[in-house]
Protein backbone atom coordinates (compact mmCIF):
# COMPACT_ATOMS: atom_id res chain seq x y z
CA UNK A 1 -100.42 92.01 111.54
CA UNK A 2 -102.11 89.26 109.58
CA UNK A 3 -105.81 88.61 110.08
CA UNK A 4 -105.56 85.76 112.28
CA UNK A 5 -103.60 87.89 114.63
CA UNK A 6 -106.33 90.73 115.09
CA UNK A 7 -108.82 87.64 115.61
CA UNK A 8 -106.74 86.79 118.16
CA UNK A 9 -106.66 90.45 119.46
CA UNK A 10 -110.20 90.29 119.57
CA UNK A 11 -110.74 87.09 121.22
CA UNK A 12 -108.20 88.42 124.01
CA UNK A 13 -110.09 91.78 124.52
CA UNK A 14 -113.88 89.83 124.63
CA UNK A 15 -116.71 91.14 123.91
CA UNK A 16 -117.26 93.26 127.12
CA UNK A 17 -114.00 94.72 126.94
CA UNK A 18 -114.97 95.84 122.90
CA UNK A 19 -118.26 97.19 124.34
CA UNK A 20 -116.83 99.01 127.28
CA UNK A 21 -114.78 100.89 124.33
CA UNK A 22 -117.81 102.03 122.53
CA UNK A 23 -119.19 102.91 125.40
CA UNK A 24 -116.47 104.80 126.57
CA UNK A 25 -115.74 106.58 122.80
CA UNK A 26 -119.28 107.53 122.03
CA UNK A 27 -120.38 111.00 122.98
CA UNK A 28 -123.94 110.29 124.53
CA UNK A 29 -122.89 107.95 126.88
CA UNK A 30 -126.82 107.45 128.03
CA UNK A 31 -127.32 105.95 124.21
CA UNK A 32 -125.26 103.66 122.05
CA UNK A 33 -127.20 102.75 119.16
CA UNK A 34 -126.07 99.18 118.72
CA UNK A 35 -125.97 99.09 114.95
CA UNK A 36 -123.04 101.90 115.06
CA UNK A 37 -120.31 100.06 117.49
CA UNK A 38 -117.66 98.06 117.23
CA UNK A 39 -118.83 95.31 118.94
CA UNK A 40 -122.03 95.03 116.72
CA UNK A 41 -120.23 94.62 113.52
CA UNK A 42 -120.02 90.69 111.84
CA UNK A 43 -116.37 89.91 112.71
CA UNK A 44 -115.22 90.00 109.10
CA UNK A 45 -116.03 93.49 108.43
CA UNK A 46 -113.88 94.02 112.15
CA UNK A 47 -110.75 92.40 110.61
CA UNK A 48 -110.97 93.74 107.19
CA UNK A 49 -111.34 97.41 109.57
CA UNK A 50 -108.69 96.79 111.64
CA UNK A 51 -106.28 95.13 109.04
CA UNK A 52 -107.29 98.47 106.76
CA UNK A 53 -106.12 101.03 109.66
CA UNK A 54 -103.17 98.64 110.71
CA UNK A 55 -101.92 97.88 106.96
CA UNK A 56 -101.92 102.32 105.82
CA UNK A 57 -101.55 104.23 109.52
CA UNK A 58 -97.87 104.79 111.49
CA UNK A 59 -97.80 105.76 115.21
CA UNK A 60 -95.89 108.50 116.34
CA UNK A 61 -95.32 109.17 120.12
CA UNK A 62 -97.83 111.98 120.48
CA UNK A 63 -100.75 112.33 119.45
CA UNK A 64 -101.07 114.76 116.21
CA UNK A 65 -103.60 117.83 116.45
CA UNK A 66 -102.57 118.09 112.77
CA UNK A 67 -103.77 114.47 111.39
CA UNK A 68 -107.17 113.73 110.11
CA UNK A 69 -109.81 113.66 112.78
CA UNK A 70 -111.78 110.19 113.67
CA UNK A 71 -114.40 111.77 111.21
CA UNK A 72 -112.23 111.99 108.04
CA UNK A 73 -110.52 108.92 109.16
CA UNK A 74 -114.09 107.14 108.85
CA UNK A 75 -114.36 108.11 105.12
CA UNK A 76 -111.06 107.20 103.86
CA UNK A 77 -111.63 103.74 106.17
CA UNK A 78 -115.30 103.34 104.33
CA UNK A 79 -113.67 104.43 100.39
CA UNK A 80 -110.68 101.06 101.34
CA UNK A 81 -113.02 98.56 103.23
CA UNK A 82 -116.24 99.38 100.51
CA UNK A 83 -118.80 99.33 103.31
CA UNK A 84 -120.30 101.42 105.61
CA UNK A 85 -118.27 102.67 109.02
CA UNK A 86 -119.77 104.97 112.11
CA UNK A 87 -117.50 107.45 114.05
CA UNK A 88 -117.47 105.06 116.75
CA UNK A 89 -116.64 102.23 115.50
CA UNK A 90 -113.53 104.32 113.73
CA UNK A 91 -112.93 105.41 116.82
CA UNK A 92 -113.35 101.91 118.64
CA UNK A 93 -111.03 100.25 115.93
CA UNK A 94 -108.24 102.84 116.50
CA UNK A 95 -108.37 101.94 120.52
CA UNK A 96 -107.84 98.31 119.46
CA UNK A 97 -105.34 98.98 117.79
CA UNK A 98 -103.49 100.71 120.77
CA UNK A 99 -103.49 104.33 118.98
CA UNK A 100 -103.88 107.94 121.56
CA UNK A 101 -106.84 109.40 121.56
CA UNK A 102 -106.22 113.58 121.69
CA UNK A 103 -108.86 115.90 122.86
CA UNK A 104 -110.83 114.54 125.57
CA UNK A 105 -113.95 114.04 124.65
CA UNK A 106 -114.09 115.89 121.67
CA UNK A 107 -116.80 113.84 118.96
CA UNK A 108 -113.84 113.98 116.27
CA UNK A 109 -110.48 113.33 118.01
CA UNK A 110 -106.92 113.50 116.42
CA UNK A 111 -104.90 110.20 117.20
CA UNK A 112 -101.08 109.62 117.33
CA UNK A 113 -100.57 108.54 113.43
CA UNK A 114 -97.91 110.48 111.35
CA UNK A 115 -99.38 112.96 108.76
CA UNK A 116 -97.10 111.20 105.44
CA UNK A 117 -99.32 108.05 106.23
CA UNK A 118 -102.67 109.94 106.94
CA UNK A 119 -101.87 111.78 103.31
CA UNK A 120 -100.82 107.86 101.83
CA UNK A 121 -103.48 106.86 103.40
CA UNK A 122 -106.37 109.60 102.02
CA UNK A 123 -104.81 109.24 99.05
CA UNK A 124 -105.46 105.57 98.56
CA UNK A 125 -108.78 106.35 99.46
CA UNK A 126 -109.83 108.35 96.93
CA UNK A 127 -108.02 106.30 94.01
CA UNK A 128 -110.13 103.61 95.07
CA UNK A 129 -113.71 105.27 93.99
CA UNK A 130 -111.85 106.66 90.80
């Protein structure tokens, strides 16, 4: 997608349909520390997040209980993008993006992306703080 098109994504969703997803996503639902959602972030670190996660991950049908939780997602995301990224709003960005979520509540869920681009995708990661 190009950037304009996740702005538009954005503007479709609205604010309190972003926040309802970081409400929903974060673990203590009785707490959301504002400067760790989604919804919080300056809208060019959102696109440059969601244009990251679009541009290295593939979908598969099911979600994978053998790809890179939301947590190790996070830290390749933070090693590409150069600034700093919470859980949530890893987790927030991949329900944007219309990914699974596996594991019900779990803090670290697996998603549906294919384990080739969640290698690629670590992979690029770490060549960029080399």
């Amino acid at each position: 997608m190009v950037t304009d098109d996740f702005g538009r994504v954005l503007d479709d969703l609205g604010t309190e349909t972003i926040k309802r997803f970081d409400l929903e996503e974060s673990v203590d639902r009785e707490c959301v520390d504002e400067c760790f959602t989604f919804h919080a972030m300056p809208r060019q670190k959102q696109l440059a997040v969601l244009r990251t996660l679009d541009d290295n991950l593939v979908k598969t049908k099911r979600v994978n209980y053998r790809s890179p939780s939301s947590y190790a997602l996070k830290h390749d995301l933070e090693r590409c993008v150069n600034f700093y990224v919470s859980n949530l709003q890893c987790k927030t960005a991949m329900r944007i993006l219309g990914y699974t979520r596996g594991g019900g509540t779990a803090l670290n869920p697996q998603f549906n992306i294919s384990m080739k681009s969640a290698r690629a995708f670590h992979d690029l990661s770490l060549a960029r703080v080399s």
